[in-house]
C-alpha atoms as a PDB file:
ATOM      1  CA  UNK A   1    -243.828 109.211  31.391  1.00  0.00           C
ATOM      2  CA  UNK A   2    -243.673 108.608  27.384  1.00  0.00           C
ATOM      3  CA  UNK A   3    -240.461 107.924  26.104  1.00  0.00           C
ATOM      4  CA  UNK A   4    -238.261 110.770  23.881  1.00  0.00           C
ATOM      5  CA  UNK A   5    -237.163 111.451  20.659  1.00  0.00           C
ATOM      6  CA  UNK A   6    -234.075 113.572  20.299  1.00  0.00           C
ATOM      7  CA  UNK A   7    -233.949 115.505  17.089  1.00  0.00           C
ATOM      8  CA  UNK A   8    -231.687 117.572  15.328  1.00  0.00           C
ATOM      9  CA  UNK A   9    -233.106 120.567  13.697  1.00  0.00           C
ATOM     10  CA  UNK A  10    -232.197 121.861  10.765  1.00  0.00           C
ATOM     11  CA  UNK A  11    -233.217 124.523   8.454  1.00  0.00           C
ATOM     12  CA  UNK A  12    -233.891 123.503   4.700  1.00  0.00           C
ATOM     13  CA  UNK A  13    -234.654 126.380   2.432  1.00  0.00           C
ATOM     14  CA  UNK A  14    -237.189 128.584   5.368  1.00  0.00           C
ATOM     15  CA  UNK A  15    -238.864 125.126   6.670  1.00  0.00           C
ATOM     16  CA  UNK A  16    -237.676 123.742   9.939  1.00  0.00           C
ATOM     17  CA  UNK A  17    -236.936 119.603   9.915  1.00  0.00           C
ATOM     18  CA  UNK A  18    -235.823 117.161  12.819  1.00  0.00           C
ATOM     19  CA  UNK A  19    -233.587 114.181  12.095  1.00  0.00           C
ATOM     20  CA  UNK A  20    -233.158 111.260  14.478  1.00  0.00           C
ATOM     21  CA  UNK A  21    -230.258 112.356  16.673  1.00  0.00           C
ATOM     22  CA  UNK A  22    -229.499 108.158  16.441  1.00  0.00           C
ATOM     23  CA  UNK A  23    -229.244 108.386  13.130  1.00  0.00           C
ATOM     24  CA  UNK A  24    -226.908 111.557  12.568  1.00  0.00           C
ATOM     25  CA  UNK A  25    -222.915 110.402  12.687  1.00  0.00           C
ATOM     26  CA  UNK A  26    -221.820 113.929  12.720  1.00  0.00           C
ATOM     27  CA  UNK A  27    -221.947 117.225  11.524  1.00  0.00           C
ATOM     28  CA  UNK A  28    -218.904 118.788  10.185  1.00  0.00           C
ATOM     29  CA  UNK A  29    -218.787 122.330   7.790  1.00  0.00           C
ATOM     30  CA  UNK A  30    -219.065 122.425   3.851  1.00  0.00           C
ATOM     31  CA  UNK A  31    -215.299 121.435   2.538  1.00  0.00           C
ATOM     32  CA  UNK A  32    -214.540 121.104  -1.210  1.00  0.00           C
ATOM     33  CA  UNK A  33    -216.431 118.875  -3.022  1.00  0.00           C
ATOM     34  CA  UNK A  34    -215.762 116.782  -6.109  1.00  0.00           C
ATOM     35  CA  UNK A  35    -218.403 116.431  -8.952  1.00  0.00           C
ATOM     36  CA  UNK A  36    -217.587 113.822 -11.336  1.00  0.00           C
ATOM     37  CA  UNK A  37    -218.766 115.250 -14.880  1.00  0.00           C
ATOM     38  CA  UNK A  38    -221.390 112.302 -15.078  1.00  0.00           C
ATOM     39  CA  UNK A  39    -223.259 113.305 -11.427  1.00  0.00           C
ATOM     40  CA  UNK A  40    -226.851 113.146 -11.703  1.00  0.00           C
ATOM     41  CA  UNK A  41    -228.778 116.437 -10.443  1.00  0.00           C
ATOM     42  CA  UNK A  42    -229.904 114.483  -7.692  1.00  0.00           C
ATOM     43  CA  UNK A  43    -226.619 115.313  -5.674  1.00  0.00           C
ATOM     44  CA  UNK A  44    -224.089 118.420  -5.338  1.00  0.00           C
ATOM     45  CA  UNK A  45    -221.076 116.120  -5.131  1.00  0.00           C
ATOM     46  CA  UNK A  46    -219.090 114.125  -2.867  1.00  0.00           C
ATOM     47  CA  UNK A  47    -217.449 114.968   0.018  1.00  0.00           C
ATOM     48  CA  UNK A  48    -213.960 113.038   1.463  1.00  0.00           C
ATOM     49  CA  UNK A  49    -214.711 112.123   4.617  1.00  0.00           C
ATOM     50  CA  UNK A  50    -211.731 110.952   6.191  1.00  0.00           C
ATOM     51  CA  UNK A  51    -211.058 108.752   3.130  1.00  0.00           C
ATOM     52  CA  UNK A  52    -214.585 107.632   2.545  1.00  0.00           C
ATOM     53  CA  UNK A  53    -216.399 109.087  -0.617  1.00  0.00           C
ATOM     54  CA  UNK A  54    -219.650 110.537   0.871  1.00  0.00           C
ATOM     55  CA  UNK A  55    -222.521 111.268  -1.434  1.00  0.00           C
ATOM     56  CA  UNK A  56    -223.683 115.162  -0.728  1.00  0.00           C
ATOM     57  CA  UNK A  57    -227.897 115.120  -1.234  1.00  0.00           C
ATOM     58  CA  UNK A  58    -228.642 118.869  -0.857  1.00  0.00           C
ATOM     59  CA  UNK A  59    -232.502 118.931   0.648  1.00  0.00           C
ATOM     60  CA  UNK A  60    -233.709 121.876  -0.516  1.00  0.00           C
ATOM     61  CA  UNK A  61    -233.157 120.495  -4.073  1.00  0.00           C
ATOM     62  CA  UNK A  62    -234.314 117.133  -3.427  1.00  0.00           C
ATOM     63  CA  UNK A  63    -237.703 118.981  -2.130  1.00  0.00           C
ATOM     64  CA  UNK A  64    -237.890 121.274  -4.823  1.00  0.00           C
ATOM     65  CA  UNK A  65    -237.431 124.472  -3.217  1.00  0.00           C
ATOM     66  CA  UNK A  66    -235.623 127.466  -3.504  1.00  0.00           C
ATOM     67  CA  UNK A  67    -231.849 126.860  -3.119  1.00  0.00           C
ATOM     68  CA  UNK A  68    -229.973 129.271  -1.084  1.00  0.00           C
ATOM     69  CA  UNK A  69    -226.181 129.714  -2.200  1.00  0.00           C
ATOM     70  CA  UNK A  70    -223.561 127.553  -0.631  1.00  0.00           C
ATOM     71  CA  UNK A  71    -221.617 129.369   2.367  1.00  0.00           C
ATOM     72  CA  UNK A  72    -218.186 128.674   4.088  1.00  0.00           C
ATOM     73  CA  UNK A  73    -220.267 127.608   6.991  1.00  0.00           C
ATOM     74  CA  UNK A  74    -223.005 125.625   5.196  1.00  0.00           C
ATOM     75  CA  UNK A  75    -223.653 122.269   7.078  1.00  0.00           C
ATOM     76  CA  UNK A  76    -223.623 119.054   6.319  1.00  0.00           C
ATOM     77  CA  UNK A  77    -225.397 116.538   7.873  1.00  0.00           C
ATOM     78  CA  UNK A  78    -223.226 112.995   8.016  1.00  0.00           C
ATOM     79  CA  UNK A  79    -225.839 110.083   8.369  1.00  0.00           C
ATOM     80  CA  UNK A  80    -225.128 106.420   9.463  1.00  0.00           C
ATOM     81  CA  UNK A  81    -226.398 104.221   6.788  1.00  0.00           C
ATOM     82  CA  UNK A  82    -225.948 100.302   6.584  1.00  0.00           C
ATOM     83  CA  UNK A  83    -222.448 100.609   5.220  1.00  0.00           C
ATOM     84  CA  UNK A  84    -223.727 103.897   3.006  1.00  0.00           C
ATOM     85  CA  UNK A  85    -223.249 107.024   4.900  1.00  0.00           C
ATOM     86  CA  UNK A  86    -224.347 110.119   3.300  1.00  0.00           C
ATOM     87  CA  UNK A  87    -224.258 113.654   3.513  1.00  0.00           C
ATOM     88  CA  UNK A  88    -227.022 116.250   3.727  1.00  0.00           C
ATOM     89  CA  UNK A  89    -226.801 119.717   2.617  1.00  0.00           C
ATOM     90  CA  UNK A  90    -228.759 122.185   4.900  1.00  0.00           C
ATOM     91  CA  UNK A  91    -229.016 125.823   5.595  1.00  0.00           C
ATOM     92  CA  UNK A  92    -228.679 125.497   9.382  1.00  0.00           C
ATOM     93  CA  UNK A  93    -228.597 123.232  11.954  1.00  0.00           C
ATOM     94  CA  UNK A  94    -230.445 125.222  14.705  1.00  0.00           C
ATOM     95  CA  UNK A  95    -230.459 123.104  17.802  1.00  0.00           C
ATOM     96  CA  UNK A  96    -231.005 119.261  19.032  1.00  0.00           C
ATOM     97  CA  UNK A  97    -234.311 119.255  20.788  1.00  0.00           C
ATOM     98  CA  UNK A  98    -236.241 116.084  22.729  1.00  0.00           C
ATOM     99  CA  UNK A  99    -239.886 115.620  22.679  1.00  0.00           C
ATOM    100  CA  UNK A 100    -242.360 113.239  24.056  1.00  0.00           C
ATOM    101  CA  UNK A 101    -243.368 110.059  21.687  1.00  0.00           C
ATOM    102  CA  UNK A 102    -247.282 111.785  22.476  1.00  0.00           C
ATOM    103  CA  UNK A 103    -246.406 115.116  20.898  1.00  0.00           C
ATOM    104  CA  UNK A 104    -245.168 113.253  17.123  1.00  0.00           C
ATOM    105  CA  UNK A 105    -248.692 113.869  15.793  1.00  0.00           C
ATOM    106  CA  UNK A 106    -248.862 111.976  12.098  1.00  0.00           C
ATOM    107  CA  UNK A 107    -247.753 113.354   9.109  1.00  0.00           C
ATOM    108  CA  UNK A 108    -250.223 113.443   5.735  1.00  0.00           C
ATOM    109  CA  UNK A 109    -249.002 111.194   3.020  1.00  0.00           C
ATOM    110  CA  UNK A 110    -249.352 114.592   0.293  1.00  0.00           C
ATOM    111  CA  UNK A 111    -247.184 116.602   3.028  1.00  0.00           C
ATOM    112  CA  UNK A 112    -243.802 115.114   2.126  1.00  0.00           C
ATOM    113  CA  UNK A 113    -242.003 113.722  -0.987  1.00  0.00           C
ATOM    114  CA  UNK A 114    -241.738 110.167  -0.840  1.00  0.00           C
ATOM    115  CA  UNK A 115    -243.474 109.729   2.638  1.00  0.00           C
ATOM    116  CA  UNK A 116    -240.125 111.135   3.869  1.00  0.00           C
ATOM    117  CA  UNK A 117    -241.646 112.927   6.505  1.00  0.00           C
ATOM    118  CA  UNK A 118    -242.780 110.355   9.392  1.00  0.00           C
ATOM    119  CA  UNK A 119    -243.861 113.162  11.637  1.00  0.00           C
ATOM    120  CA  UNK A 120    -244.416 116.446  12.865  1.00  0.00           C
ATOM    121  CA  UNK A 121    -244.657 118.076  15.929  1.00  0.00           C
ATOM    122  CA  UNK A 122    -245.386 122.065  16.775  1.00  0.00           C
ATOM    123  CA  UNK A 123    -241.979 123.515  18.836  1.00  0.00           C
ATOM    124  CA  UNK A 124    -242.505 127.418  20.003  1.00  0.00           C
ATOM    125  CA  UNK A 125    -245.267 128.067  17.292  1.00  0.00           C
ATOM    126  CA  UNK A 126    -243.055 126.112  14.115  1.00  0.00           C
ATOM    127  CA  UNK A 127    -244.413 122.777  12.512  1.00  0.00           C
ATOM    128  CA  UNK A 128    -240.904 120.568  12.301  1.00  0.00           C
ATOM    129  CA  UNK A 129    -241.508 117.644   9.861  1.00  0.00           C
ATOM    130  CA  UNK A 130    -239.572 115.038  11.619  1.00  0.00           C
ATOM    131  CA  UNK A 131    -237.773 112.897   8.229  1.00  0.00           C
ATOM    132  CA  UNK A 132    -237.245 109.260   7.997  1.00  0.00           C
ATOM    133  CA  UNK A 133    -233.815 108.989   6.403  1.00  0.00           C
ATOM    134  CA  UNK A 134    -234.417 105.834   4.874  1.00  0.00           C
ATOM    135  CA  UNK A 135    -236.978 107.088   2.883  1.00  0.00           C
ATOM    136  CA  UNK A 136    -235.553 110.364   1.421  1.00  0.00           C
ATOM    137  CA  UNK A 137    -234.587 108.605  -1.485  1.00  0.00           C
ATOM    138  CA  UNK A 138    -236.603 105.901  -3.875  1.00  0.00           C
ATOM    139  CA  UNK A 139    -235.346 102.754  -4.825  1.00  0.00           C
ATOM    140  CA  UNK A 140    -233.617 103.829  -7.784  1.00  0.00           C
ATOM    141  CA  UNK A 141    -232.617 107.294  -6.763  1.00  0.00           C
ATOM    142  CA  UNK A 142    -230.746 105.037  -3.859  1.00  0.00           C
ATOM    143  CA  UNK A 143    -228.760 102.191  -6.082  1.00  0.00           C
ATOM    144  CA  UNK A 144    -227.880 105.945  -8.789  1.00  0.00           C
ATOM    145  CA  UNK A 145    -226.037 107.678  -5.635  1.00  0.00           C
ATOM    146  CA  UNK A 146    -224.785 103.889  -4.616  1.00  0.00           C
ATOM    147  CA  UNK A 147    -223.242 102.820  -8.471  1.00  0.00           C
ATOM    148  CA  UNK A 148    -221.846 106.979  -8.072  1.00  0.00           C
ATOM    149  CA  UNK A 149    -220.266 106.320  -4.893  1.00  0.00           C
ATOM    150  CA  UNK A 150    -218.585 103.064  -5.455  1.00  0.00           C
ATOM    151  CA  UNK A 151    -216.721 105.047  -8.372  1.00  0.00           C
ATOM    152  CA  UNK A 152    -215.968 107.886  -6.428  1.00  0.00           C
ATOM    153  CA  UNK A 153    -214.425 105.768  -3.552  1.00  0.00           C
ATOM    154  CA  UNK A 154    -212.662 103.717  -6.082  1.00  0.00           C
ATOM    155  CA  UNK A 155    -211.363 107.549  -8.045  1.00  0.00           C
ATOM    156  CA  UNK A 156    -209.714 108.218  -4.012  1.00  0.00           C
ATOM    157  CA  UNK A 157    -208.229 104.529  -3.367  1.00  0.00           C
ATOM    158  CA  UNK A 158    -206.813 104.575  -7.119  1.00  0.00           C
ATOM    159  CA  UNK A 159    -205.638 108.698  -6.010  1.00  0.00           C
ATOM    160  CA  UNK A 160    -204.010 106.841  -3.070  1.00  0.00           C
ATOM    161  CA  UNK A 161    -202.647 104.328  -4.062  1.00  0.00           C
ATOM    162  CA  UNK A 162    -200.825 106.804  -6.770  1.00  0.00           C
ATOM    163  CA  UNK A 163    -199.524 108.693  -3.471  1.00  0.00           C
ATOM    164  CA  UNK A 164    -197.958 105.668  -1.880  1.00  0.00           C
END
């Protein structure tokens, strides 16, 4: 028996992606967010998750494709990171599916931005591009959100502190 990989799907701008279910923290609906006038284009804003300043990295735009308009209900995909979580802006997350290591068939280095896509696998007729999370971002795309969220979680422990 080959061992599984249990993916959440999600919907980015009409194409269908799987995240590693071990890697997603939550998923919770879109809430205000706050966009310091300085944020690069790179993210939508940040989100305050329970105290903790969460960079929001909407796909679609990180993909270059067609951005569909933010909704009540609009997703967002919390993932664990080594001390940096991070949000991800979706259209939908559709279901969490498991496949077989044997049906991951390689993805082609000119099919994904940044090698992101580690994957792919054909569910009910649909290619899912299965994403590696730690490669969504380069090197210096990752310490720009980083330098933007240590500001932004300083903003809410200085908006605390003001509260105490």
């Amino acid at each position: 028996m080959q061992p599984e990989r249990t993916l959440v799907v999600v919907d980015i701008c009409g194409k269908t992606c799987g995240l590693p279910l071990e890697d997603v923290q939550e998923i919770v609906p879109m809430a205000s967010l706050f966009r310091p006038p300085t944020i690069p284009s790179l993210l939508e804003g940040f989100l305050n998750l329970r105290g903790t300043a969460l960079p929001v990295l909407p796909l679609g735009r990180l993909f270059g494709l067609h951005e569909r308009p933010l909704e009540l209900h609009t997703p967002l995909v919390i993932l664990r990171g080594a001390g940096h979580p991070i949000a991800l802006l979706v259209d939908k997350v559709s279901r969490i599916l498991s496949v077989t290591s044997d049906a991951l068939l390689p993805a082609g280095e000119d099919h994904s931005f940044n090698n992101c896509a580690e994957a792919e696998v054909v569910v009910d007729g649909r290619m899912i591009h299965l994403l590696s999370p730690e490669r969504l971002l380069i090197e210096k795309q990752r310490r720009c959100v980083m330098e933007f969220q240590a500001m932004e979680q300083q903003r809410l422990q200085d908006l605390e502190k003001e509260r105490a």
